[in-house]
Protein backbone atom coordinates (compact mmCIF):
# COMPACT_ATOMS: atom_id res chain seq x y z
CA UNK A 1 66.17 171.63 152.35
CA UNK A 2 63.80 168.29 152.99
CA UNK A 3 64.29 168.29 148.62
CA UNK A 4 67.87 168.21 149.09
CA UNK A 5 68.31 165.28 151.61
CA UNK A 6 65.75 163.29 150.00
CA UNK A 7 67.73 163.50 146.82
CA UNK A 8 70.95 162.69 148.36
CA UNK A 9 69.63 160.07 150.50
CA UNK A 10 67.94 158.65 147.28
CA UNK A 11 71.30 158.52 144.82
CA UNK A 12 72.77 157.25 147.78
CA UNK A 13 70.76 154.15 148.16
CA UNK A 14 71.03 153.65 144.92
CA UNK A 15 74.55 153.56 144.60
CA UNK A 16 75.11 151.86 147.87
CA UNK A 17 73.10 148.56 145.94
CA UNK A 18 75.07 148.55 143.69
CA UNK A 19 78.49 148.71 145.99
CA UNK A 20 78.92 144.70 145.14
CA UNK A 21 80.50 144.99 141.80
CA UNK A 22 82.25 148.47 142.53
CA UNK A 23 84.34 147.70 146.13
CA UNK A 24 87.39 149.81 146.43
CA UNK A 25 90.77 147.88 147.49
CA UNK A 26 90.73 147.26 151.54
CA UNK A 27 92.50 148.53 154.38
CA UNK A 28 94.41 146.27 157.12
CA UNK A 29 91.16 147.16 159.60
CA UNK A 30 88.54 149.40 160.03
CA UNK A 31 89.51 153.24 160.06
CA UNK A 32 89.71 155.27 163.59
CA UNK A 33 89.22 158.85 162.68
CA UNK A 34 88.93 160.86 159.57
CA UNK A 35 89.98 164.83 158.92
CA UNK A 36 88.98 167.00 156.15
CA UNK A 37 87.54 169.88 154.28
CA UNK A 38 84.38 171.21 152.76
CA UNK A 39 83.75 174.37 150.20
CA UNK A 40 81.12 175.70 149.32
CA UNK A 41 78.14 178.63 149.39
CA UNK A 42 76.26 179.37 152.09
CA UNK A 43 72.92 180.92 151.61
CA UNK A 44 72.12 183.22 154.20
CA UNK A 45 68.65 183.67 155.35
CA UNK A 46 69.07 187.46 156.71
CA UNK A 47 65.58 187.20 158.32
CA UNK A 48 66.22 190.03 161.20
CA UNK A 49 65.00 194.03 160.82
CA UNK A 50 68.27 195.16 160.28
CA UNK A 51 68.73 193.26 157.32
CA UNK A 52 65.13 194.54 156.35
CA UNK A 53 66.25 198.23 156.92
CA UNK A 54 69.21 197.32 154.76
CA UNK A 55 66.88 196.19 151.55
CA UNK A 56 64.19 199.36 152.27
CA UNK A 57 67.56 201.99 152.78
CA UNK A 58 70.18 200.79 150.85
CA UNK A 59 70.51 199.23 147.27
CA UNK A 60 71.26 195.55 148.99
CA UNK A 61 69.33 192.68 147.59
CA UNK A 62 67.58 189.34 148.91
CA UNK A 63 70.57 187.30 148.17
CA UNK A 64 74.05 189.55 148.44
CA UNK A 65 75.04 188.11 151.75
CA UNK A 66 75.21 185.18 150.38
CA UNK A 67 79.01 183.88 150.32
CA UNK A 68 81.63 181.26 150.31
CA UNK A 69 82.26 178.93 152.79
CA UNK A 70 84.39 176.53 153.89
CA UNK A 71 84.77 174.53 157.22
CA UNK A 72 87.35 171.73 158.47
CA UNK A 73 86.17 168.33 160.50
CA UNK A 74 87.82 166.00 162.74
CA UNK A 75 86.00 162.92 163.51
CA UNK A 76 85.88 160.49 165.60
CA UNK A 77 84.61 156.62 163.78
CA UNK A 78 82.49 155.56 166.81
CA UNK A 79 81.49 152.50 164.96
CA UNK A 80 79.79 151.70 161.48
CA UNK A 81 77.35 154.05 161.58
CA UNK A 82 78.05 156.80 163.72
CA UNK A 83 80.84 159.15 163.51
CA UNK A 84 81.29 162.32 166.72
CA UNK A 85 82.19 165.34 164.50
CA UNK A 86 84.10 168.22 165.94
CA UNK A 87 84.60 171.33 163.09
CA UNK A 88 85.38 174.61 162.51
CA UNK A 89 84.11 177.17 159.78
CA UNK A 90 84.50 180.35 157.69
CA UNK A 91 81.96 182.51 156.04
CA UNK A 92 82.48 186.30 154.88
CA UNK A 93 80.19 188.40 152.69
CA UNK A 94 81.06 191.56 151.07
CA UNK A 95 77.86 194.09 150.09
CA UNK A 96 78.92 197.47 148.34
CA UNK A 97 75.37 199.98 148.55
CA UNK A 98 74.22 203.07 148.29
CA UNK A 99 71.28 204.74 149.61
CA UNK A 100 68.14 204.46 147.58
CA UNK A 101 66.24 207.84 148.37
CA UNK A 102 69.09 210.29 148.55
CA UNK A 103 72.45 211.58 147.08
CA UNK A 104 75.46 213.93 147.76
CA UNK A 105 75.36 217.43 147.84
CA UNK A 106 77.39 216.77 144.36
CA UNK A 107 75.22 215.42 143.14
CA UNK A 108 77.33 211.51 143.41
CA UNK A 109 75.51 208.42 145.59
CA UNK A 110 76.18 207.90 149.01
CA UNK A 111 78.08 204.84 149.06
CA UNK A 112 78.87 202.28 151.83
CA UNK A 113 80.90 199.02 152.65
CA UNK A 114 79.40 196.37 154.33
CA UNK A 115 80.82 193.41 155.64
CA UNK A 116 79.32 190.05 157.59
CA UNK A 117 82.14 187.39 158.75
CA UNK A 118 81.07 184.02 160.41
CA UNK A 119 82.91 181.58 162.30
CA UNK A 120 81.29 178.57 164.04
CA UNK A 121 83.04 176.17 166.39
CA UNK A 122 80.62 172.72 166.43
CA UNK A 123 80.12 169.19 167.90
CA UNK A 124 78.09 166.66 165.84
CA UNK A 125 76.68 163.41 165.56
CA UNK A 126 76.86 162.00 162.57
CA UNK A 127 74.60 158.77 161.44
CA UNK A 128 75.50 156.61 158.16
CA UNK A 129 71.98 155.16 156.66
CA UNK A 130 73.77 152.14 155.27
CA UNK A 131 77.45 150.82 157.03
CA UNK A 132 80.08 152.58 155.28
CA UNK A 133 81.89 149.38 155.23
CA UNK A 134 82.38 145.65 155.56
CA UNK A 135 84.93 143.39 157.10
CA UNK A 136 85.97 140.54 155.11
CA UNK A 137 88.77 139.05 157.09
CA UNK A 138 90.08 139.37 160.64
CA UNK A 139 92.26 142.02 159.16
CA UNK A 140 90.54 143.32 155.95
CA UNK A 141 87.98 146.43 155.73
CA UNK A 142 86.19 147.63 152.50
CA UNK A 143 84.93 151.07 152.20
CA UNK A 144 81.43 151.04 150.33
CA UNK A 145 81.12 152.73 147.29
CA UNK A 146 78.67 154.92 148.44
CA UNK A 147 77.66 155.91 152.04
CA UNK A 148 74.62 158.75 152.82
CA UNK A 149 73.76 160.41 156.08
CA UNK A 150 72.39 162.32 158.66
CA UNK A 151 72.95 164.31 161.57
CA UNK A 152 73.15 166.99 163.92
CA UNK A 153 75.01 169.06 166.67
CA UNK A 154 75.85 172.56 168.08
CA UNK A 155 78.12 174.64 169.31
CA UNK A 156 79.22 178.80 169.14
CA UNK A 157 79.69 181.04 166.12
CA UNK A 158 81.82 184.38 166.46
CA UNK A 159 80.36 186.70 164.26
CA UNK A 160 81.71 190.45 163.26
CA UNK A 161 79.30 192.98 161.28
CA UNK A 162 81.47 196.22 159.82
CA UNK A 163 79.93 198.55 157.59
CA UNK A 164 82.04 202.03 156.44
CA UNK A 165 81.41 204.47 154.59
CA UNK A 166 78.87 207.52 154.22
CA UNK A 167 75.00 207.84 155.85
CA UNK A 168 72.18 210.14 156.50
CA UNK A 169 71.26 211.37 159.38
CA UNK A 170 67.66 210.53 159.94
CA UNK A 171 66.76 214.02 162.08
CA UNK A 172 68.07 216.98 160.00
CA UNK A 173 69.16 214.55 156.57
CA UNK A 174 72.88 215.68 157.57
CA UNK A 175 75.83 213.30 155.51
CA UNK A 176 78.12 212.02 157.63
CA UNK A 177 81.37 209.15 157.55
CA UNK A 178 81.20 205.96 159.64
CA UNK A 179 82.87 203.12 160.68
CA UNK A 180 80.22 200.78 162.26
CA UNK A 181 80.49 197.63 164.06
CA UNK A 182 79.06 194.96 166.37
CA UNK A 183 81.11 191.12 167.06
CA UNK A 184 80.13 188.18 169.51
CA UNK A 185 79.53 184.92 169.97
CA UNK A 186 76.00 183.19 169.98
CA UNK A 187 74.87 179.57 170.73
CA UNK A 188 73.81 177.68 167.09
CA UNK A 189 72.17 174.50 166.61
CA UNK A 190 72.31 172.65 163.00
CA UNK A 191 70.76 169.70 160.95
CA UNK A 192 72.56 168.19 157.84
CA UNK A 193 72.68 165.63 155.16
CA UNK A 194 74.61 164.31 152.78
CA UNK A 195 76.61 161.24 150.99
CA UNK A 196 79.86 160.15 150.86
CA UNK A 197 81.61 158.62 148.04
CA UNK A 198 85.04 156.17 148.17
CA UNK A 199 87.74 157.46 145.96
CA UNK A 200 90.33 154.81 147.43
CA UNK A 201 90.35 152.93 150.59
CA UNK A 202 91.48 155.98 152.00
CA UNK A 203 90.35 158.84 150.04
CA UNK A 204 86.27 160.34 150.65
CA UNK A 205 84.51 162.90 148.74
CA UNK A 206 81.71 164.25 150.65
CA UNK A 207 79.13 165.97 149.26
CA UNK A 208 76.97 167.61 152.20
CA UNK A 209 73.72 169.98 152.92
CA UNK A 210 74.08 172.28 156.38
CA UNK A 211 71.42 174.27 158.04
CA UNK A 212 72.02 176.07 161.11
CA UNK A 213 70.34 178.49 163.29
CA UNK A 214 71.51 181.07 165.51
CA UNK A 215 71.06 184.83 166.53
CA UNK A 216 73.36 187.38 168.67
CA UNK A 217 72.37 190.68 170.36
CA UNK A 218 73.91 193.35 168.76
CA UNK A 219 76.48 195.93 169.67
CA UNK A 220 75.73 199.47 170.48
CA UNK A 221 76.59 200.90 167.00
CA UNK A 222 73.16 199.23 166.03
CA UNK A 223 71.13 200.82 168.70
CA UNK A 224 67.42 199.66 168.49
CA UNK A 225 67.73 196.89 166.34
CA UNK A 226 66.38 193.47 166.91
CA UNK A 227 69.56 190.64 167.47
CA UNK A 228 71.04 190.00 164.00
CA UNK A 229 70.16 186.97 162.14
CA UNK A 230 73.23 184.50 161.43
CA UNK A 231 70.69 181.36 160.11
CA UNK A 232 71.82 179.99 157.05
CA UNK A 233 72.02 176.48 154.55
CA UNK A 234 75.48 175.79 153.55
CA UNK A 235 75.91 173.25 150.80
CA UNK A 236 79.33 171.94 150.47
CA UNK A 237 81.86 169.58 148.88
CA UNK A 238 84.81 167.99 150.16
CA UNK A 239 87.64 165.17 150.42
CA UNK A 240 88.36 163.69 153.73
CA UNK A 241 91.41 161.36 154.91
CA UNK A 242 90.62 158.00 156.78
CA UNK A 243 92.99 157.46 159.37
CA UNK A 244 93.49 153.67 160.80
């Protein structure tokens, strides 16, 4: 992740010194606010033992709860560097398994369905590493080409865990049909990165690098598993609206 925000920091700068020759029109004054949207892929880090029972079990890989995601920001322009971010997100992963060491009595896998959805609700700081504009007039504003940052924040994510379909029993190796599940809310923390690029005095493109942490206790259907793991880096793109 360091990799990532040194890179973006770095064509950043770079474009940022070079802002002179490039300057978008103006607006009549500094912007207010700003609201948007991000896409992207969010690579989960699934570092908890259920996930771990899923790999030894089931036919689930390292990297299939990875997934898209996509979040929406409201912000407020505190001043030329500092922006107070409030967002929401989405993130749902779909895993079809089967188990590794055993099969139907006909002889056909034992298949399942297994589904992770995310949803964080988040307050932010935000911190430009160059001002993301300049006033040339009582009235005038210019957006910079090219603005990078930092930040940070926290919040709550709901998360819901549902996984259908057929397992064994561990005591007598007995098939059986389930619908398991386990949803909350845990506390998450985040870092992130990024740069933004003018399109138009009123039109960004963000480009942005996400990691949060967080962890929830899970349900009963999961008996005797440790809480799940809901860490993750999201890395996003998006177009956001200045708003005088």
């Amino acid at each position: 992740m360091a990799r990532i925000f040194a890179a973006l920091v770095f064509v950043g700068l770079s474009l940022a010194g070079a802002e002179a020759s490039q300057d978008p029109d103006f607006l009549f004054g500094a912007p207010r606010f700003s609201v948007g949207g991000r896409f992207g892929w969010n690579l989960a880090r699934t570092d908890s033992d259920l996930f771990e029972f899923f790999r030894e079990e089931l036919t689930v890989g390292d990297r299939d709860f990875d997934a898209p995601t996509i979040g929406f920001d409201f912000a407020f322009l505190l001043n030329q560097h500092v922006d107070a971010v409030f967002g929401a997100g989405f993130t749902r992963a779909n895993v079809t398994s089967e188990f590794r060491r055993f099969i139907g009595t006909d002889d056909l896998p034992i298949t399942q369905e297994t589904r992770l959805t995310q949803s964080p609700l988040t307050g932010s700081l935000k911190y430009y590493l160059t001002p993301r504009g300049r006033e040339v007039s009582q009235y005038a504003w210019v957006p910079h080409k090219a603005a990078p940052f930092v930040g940070g924040g926290g919040g709550f994510v709901w998360y819901k865990l549902e996984q259908t379909g057929e397992f064994v029993d561990s005591e007598d190796l007995s098939i059986f049909p389930a619908m398991l599940s386990s949803t909350g809310w845990a506390p998450t923390a985040h870092v992130f990165g990024g740069l933004d690029v003018s399109l138009n005095p009123n039109l960004v493109l963000t480009i942005e690098a996400r990691y949060a942490w967080a962890d929830s206790e899970l349900q009963p259907d999961f008996l005797g598993f440790d809480p799940i793991d809901l860490t993750g880096l999201g890395i996003t793109a998006g177009i956001y609206w200045l708003i005088k």
